[in-house]
C-alpha atoms as a PDB file:
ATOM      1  CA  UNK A   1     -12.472  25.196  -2.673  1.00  0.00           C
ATOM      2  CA  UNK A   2     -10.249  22.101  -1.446  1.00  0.00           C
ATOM      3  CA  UNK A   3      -7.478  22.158   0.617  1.00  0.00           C
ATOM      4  CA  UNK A   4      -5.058  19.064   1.505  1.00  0.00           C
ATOM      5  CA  UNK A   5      -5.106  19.029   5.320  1.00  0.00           C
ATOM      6  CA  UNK A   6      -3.180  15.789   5.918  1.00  0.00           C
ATOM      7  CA  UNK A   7      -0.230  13.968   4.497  1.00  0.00           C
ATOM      8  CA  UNK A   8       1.743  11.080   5.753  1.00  0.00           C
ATOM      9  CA  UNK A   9       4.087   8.134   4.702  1.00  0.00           C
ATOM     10  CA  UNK A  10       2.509   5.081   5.897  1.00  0.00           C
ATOM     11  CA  UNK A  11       3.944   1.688   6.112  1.00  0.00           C
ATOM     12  CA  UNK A  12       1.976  -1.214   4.456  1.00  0.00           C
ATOM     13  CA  UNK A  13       4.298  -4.036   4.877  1.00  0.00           C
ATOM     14  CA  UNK A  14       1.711  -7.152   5.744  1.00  0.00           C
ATOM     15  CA  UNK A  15       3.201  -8.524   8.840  1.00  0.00           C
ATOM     16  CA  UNK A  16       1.141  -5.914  10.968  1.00  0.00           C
ATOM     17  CA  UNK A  17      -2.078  -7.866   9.497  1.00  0.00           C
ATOM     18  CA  UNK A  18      -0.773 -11.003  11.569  1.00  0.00           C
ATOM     19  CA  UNK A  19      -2.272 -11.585  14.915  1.00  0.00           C
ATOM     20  CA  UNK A  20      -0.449 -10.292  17.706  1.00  0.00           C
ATOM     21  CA  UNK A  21       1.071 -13.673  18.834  1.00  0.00           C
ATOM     22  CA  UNK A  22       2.334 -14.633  15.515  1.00  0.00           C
ATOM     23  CA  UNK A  23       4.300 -11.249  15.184  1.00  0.00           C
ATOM     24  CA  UNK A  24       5.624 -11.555  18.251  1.00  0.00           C
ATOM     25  CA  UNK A  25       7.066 -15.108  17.145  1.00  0.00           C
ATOM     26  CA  UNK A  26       8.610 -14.030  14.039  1.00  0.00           C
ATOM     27  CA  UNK A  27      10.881 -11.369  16.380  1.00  0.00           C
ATOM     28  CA  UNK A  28      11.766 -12.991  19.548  1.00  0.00           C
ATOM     29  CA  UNK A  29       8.802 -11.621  21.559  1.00  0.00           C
ATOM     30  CA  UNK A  30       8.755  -8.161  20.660  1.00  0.00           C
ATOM     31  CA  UNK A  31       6.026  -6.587  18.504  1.00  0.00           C
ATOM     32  CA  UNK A  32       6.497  -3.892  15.732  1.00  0.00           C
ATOM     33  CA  UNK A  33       5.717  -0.859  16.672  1.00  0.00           C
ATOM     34  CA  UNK A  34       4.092  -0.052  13.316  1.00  0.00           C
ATOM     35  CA  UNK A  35       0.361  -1.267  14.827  1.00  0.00           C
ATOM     36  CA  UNK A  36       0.104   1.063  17.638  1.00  0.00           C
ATOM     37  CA  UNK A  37       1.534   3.984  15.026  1.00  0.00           C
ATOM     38  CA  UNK A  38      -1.807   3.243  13.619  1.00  0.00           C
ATOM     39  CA  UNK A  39      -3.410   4.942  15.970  1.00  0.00           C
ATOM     40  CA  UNK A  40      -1.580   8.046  16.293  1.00  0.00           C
ATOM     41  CA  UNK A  41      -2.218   8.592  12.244  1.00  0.00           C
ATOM     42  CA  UNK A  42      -5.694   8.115  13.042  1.00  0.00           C
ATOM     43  CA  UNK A  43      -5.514  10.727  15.639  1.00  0.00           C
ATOM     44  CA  UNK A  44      -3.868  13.165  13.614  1.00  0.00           C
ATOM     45  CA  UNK A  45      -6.605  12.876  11.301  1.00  0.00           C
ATOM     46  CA  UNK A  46      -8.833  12.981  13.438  1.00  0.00           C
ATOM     47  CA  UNK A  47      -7.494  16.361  14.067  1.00  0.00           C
ATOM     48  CA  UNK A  48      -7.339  17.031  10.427  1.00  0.00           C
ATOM     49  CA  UNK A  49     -10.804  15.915   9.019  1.00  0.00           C
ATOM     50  CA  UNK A  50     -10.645  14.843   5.730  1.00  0.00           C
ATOM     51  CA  UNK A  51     -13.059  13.422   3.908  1.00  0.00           C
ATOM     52  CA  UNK A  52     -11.448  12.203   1.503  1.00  0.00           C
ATOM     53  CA  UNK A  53      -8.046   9.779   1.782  1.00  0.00           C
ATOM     54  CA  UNK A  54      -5.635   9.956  -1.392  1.00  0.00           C
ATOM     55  CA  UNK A  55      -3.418   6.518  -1.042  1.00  0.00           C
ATOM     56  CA  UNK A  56      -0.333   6.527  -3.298  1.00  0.00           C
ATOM     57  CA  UNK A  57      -0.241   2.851  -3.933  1.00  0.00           C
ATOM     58  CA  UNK A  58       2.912   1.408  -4.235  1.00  0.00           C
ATOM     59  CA  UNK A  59       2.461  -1.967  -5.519  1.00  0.00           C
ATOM     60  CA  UNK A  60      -0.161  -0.877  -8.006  1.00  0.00           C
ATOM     61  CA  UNK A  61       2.477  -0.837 -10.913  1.00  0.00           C
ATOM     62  CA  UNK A  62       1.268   1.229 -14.251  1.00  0.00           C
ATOM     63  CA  UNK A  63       2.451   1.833 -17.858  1.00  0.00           C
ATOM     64  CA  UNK A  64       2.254   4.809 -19.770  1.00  0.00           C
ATOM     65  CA  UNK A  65       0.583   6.967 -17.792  1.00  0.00           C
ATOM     66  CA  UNK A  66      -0.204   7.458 -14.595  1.00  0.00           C
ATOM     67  CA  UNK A  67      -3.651   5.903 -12.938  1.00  0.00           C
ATOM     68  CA  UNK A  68      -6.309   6.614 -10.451  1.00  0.00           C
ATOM     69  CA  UNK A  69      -9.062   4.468  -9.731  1.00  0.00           C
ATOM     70  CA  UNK A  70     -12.003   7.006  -9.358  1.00  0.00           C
ATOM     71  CA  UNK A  71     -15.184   4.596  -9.328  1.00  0.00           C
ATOM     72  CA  UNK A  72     -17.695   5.334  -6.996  1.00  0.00           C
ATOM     73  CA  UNK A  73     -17.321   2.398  -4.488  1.00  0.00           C
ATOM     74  CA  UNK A  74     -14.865  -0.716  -4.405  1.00  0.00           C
ATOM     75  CA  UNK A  75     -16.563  -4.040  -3.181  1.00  0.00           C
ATOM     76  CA  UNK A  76     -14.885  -7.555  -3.382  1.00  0.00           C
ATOM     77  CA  UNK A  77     -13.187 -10.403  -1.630  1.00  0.00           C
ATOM     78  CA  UNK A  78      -9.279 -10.038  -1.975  1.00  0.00           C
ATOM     79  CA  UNK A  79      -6.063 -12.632  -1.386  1.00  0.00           C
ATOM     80  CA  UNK A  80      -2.725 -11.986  -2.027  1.00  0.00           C
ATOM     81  CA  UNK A  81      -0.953 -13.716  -4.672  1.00  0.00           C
ATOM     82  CA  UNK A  82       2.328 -12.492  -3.000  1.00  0.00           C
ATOM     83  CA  UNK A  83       1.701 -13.435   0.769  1.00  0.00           C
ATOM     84  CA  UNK A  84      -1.534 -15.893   1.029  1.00  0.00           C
ATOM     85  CA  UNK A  85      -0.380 -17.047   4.112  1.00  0.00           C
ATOM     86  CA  UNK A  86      -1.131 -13.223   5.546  1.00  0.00           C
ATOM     87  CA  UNK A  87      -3.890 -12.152   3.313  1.00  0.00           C
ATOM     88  CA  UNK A  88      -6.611 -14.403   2.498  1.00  0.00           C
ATOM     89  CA  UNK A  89      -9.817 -13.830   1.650  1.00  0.00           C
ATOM     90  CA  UNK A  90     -10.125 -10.339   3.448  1.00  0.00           C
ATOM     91  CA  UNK A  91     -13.423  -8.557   2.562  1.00  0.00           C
ATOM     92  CA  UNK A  92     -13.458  -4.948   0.947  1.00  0.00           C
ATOM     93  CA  UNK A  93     -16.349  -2.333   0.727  1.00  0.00           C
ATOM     94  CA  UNK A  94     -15.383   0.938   0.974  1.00  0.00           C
ATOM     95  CA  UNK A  95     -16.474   4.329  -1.581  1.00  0.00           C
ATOM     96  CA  UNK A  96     -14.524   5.768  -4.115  1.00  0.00           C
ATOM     97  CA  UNK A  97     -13.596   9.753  -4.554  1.00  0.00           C
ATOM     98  CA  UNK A  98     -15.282  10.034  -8.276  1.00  0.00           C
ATOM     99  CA  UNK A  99     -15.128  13.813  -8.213  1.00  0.00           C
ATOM    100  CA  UNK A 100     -11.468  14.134  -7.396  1.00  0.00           C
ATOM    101  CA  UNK A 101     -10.511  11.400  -9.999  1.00  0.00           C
ATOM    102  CA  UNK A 102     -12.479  12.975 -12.927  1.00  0.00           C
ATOM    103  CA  UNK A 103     -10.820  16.530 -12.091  1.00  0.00           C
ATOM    104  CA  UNK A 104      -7.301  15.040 -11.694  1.00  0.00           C
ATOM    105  CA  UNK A 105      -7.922  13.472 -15.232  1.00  0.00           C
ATOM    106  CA  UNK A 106      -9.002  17.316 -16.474  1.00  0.00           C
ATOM    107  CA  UNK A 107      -6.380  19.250 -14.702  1.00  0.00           C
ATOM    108  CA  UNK A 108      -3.896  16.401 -16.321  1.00  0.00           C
ATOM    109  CA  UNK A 109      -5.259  16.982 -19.729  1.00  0.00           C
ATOM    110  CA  UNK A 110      -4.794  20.868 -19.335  1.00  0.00           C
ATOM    111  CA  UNK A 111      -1.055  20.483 -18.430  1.00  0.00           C
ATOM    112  CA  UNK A 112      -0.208  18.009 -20.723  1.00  0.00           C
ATOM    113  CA  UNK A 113       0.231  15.275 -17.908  1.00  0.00           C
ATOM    114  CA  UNK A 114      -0.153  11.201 -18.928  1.00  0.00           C
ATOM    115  CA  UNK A 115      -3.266  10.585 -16.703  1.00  0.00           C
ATOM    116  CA  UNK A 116      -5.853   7.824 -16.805  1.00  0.00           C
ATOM    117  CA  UNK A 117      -9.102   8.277 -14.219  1.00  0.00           C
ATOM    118  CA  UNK A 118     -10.326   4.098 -14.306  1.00  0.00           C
ATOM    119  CA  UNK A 119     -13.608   4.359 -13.377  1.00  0.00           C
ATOM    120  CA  UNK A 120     -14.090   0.855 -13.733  1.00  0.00           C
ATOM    121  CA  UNK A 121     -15.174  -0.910  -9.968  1.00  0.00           C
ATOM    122  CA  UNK A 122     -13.215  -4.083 -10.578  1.00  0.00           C
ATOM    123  CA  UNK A 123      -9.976  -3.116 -11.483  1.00  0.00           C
ATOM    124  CA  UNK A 124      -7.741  -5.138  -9.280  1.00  0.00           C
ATOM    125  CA  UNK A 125      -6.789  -4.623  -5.424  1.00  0.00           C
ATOM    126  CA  UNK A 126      -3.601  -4.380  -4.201  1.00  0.00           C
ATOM    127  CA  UNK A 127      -2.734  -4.682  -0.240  1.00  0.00           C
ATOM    128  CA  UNK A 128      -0.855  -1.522   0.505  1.00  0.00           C
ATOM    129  CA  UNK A 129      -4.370   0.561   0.256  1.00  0.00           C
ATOM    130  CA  UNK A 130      -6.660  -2.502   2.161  1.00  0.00           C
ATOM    131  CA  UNK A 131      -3.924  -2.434   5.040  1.00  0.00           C
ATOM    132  CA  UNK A 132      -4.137   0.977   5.812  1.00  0.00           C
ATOM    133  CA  UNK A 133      -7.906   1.527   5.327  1.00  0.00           C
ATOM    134  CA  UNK A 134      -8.661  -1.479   8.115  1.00  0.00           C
ATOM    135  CA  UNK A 135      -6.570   0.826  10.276  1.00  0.00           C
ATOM    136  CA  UNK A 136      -7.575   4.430   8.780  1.00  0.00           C
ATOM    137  CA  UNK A 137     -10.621   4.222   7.946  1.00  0.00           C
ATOM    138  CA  UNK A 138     -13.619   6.160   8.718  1.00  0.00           C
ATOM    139  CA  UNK A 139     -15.905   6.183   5.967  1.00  0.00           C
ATOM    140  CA  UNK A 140     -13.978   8.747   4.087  1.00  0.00           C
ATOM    141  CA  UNK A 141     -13.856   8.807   0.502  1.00  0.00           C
ATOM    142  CA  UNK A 142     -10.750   7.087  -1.439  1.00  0.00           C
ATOM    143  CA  UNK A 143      -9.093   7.543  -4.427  1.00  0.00           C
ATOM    144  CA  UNK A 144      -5.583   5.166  -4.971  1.00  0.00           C
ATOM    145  CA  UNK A 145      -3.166   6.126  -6.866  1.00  0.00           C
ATOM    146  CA  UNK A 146      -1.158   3.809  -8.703  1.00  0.00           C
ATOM    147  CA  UNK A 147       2.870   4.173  -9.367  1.00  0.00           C
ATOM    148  CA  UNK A 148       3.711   4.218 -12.953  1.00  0.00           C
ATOM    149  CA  UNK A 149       6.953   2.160 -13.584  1.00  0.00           C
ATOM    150  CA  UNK A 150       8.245   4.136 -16.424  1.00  0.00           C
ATOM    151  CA  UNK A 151       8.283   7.324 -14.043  1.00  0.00           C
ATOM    152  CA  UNK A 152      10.764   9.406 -13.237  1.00  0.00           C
ATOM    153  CA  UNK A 153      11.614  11.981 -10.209  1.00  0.00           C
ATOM    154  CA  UNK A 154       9.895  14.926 -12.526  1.00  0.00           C
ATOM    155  CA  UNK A 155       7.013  12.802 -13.441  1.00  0.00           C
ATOM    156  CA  UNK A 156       6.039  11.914  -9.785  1.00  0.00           C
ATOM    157  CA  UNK A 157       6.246  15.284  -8.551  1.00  0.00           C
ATOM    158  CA  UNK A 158       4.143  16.518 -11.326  1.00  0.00           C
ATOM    159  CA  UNK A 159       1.478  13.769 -10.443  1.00  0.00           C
ATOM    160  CA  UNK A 160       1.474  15.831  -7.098  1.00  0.00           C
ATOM    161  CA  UNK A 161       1.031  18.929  -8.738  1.00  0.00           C
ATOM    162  CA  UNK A 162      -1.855  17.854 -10.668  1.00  0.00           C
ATOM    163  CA  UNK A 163      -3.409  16.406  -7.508  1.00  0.00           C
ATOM    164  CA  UNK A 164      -2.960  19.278  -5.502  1.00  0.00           C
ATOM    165  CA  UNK A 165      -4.826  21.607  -8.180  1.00  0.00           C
ATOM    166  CA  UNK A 166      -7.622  18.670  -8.559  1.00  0.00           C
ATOM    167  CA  UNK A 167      -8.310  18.896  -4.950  1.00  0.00           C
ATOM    168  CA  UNK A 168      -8.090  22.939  -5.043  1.00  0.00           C
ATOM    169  CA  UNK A 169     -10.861  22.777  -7.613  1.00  0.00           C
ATOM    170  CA  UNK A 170     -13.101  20.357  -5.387  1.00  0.00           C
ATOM    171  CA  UNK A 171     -15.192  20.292  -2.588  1.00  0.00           C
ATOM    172  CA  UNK A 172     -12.628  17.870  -0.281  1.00  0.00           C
ATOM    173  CA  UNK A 173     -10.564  17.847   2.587  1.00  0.00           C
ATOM    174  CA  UNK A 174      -7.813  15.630   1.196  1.00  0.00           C
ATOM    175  CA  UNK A 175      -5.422  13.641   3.480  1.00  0.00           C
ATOM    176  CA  UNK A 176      -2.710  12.463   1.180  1.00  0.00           C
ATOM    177  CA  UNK A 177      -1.398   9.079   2.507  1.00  0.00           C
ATOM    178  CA  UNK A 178       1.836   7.746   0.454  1.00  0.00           C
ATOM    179  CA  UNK A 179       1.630   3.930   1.541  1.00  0.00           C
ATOM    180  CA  UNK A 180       5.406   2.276   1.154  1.00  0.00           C
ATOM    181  CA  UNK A 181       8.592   1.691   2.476  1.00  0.00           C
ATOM    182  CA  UNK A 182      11.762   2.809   2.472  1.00  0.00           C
ATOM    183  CA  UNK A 183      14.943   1.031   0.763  1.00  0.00           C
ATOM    184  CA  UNK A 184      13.652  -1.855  -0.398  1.00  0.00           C
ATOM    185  CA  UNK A 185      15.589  -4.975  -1.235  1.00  0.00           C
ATOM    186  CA  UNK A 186      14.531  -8.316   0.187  1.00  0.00           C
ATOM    187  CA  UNK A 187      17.582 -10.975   1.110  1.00  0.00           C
ATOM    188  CA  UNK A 188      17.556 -14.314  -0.962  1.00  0.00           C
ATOM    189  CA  UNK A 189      15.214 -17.039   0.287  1.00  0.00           C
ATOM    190  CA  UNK A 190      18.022 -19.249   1.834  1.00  0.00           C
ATOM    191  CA  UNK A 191      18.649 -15.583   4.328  1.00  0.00           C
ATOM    192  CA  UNK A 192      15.310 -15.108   4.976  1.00  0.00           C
ATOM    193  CA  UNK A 193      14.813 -16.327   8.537  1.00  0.00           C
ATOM    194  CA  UNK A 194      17.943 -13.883   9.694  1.00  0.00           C
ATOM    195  CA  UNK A 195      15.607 -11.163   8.525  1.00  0.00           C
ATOM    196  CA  UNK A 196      12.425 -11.492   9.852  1.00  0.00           C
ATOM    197  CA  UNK A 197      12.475  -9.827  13.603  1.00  0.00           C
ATOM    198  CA  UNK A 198      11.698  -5.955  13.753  1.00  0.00           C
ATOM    199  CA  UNK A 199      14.688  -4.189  15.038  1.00  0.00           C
ATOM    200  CA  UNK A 200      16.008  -1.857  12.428  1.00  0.00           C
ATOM    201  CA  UNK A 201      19.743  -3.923  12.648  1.00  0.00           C
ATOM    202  CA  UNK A 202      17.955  -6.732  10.500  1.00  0.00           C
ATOM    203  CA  UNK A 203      17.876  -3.989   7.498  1.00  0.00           C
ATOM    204  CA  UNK A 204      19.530  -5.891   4.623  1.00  0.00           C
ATOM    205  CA  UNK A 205      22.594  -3.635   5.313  1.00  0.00           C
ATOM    206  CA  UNK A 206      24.488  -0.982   7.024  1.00  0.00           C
ATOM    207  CA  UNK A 207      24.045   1.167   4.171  1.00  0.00           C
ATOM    208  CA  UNK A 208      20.643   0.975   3.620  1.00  0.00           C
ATOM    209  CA  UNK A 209      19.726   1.923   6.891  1.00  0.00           C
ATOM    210  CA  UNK A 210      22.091   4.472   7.339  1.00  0.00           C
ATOM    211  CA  UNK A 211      20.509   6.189   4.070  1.00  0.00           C
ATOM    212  CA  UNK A 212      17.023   5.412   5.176  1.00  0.00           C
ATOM    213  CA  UNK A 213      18.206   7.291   9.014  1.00  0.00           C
ATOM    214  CA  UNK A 214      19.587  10.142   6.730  1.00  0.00           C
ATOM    215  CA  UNK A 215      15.911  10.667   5.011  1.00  0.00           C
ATOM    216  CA  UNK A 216      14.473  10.670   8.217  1.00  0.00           C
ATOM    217  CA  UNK A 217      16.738  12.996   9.565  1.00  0.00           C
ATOM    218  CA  UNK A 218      16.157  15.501   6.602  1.00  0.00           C
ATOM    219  CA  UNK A 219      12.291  14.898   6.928  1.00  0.00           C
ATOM    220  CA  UNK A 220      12.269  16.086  10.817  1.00  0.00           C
ATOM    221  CA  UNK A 221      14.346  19.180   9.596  1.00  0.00           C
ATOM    222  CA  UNK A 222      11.560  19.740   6.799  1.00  0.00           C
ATOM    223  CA  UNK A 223      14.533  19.632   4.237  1.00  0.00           C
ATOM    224  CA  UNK A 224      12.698  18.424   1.263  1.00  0.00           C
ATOM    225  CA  UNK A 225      14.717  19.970  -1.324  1.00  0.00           C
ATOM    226  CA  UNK A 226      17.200  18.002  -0.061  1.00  0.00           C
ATOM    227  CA  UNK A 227      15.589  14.622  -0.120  1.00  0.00           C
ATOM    228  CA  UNK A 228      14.448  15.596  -3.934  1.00  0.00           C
ATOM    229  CA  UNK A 229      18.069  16.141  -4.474  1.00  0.00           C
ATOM    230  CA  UNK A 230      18.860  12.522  -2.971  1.00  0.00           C
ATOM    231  CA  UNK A 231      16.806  10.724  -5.378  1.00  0.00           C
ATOM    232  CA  UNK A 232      19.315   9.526  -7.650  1.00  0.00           C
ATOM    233  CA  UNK A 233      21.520   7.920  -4.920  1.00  0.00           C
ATOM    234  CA  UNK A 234      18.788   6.936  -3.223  1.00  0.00           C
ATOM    235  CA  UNK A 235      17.595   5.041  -6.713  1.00  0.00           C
ATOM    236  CA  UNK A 236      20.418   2.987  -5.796  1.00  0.00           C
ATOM    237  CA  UNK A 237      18.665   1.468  -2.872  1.00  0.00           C
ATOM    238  CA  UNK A 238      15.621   0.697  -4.556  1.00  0.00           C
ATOM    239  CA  UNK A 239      13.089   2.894  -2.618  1.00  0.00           C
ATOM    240  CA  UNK A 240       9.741   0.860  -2.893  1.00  0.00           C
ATOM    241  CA  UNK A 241       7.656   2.137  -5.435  1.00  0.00           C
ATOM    242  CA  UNK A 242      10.463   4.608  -6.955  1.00  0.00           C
ATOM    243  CA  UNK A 243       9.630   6.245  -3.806  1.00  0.00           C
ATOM    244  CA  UNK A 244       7.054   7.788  -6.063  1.00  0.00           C
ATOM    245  CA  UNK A 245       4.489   7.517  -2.922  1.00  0.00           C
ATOM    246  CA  UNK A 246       6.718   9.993  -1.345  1.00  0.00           C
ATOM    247  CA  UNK A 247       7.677  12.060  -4.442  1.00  0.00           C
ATOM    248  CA  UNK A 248       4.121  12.884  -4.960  1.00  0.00           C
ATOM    249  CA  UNK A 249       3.309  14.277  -1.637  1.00  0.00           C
ATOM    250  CA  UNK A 250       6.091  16.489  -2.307  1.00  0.00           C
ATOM    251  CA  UNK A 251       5.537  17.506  -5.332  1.00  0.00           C
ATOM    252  CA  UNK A 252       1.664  18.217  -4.152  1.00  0.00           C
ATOM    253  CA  UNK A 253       2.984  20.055  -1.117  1.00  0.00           C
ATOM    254  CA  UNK A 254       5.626  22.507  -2.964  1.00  0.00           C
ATOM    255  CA  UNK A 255       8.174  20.191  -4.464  1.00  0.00           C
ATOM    256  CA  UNK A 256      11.484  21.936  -3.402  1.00  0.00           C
ATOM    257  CA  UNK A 257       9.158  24.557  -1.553  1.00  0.00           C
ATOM    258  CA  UNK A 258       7.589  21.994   1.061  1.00  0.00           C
ATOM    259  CA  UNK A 259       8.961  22.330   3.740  1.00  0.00           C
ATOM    260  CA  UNK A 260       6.562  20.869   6.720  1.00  0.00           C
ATOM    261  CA  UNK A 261       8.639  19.013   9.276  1.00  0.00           C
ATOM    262  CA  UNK A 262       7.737  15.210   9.540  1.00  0.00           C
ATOM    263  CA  UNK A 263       7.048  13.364  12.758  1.00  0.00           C
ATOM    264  CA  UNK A 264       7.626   9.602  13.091  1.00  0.00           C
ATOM    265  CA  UNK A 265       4.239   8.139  14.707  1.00  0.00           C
ATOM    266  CA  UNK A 266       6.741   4.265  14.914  1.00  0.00           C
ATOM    267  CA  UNK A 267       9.982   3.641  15.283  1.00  0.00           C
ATOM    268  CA  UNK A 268      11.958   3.049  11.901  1.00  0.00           C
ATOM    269  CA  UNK A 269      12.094  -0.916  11.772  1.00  0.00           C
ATOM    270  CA  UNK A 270      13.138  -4.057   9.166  1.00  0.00           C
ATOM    271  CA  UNK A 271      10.551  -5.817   7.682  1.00  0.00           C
ATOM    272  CA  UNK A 272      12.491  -8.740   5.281  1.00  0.00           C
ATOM    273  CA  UNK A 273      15.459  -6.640   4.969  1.00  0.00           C
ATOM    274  CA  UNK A 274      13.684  -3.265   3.835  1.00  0.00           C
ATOM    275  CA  UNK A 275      13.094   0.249   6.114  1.00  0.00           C
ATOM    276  CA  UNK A 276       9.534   0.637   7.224  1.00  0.00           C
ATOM    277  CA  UNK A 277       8.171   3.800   9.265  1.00  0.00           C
ATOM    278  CA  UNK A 278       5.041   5.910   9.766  1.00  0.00           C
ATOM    279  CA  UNK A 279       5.848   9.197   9.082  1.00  0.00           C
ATOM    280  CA  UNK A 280       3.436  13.015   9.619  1.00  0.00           C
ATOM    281  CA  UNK A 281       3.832  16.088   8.003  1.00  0.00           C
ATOM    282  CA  UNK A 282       2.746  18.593  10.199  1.00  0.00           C
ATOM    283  CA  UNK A 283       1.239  20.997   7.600  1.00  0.00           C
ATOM    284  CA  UNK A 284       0.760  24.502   8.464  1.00  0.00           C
ATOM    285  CA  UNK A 285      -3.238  25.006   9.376  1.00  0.00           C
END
């Protein structure tokens, strides 16, 4: 039997794939604090020891249904059409989680859930997933998820549901790693350069941090009910992804029931105007 042993919110944003020097231009000398984060998620699952690394994929946009990508092994040569200047030509090769993927599909089927397993090996890349694996990784098995745009609150939470009974029904040790942001709205180009340095006053406003601070504050107190019951004001502040990356864990982890209390492994920081932290769940063992 499975068990989920890990689960996180993970910032992506691509700025921590710049060399050192050239994120520490961008904010007046000081460095995110995202990068060294890394390393305490990798510690903590190093703890855990999955095998197996679930990725909630937040610019992986579906329709219809929801997706995972459950081939056996990804290879290829990726670039950015959104950010060339950071990602170019970064070379992939890492396997796939085919078991999980074809019993998320049947568990889906069974409960009436819109589900697709892609098995196909080249279905496109997206950089939320390649960030965090040349960080993460450690030869464990992946299996991204991808963040239907027609989904609602109910529909993401039941995408952790089926997930959670997929991975019951397996042989894994699942980590489940929601990579994405928080509010998300970027300023227009012309305001771009006053949002570019890391500390979390560069948020494209007051109110968009202090939302993003009350989250956090409710994830530390392991209040998810209450940050389900957020959602629709939260909408307001477009939450990247839906904030489907996060919605999922939940729902995987007891929807209203979850209640692990969430550590931030970074500081909460602006990344182009939107709220970026690294976030652990400290699950019960």
């Amino acid at each position: 039997m499975g068990q989920i042993v890990a689960a996180a919110v993970v910032s992506h944003q691509p700025g921590i794939m710049a060399p050192e020097a050239a994120r520490k231009a961008m904010s007046n000398g000081v460095d995110t604090t995202l990068v060294p984060g890394f390393a305490d998620l990798r510690e903590g699952l190093d703890a855990a020891r999955p095998d197996t690394l679930v990725i909630f994929d937040t610019h992986w946009f579906t329709t219809l249904e929801h997706v995972v990508a459950g081939a056996e092994r990804y290879r290829g040569t990726y670039t950015s059409d959104e950010l060339p200047r950071i990602l170019a030509d970064v070379e992939y090769d890492f396997p796939g989680a085919p078991e999980l993927g074809a019993l998320a599909a049947e568990v889906a089927s069974e409960r009436g859930v819109r589900l697709l397993n892609a098995e196909n090996p080249h279905i496109a890349m997206q950089y939320p997933p390649l960030n965090l694996l040349h960080f993460l990784h450690r030869g464990e098995g992946v299996l991204r998820v991808g963040t239907c745009q027609q989904a609602e609150r109910h529909n993401f939470l039941e995408l952790g549901e089926v997930l959670a009974e997929a991975t019951a029904r397996s042989s894994s040790r699942v980590a489940l790693l929601g990579a994405g942001g928080m509010s998300h709205r970027f300023p227009v180009m012309d305001e771009s350069a006053k949002h570019m340095a890391f500390g979390a006053e560069q948020v494209i406003s007051e109110e968009a941090r202090a939302i993003d601070e009350r989250i956090l504050d409710l994830w530390s107190r392991g209040d998810h009910a209450a940050v389900i019951d957020l959602y629709p004001e939260y909408s307001a502040f477009k939450p990247e992804g839906f904030f489907g990356h996060y919605l999922a864990i939940a729902g995987a982890l007891g929807g209203r029931g979850f209640d692990a209390k969430g550590r931030r492994m970074s500081e909460y920081e602006n990344a182009l105007g939107t709220g970026q932290v690294h976030v652990w769940f400290d699950l019960p063992a």
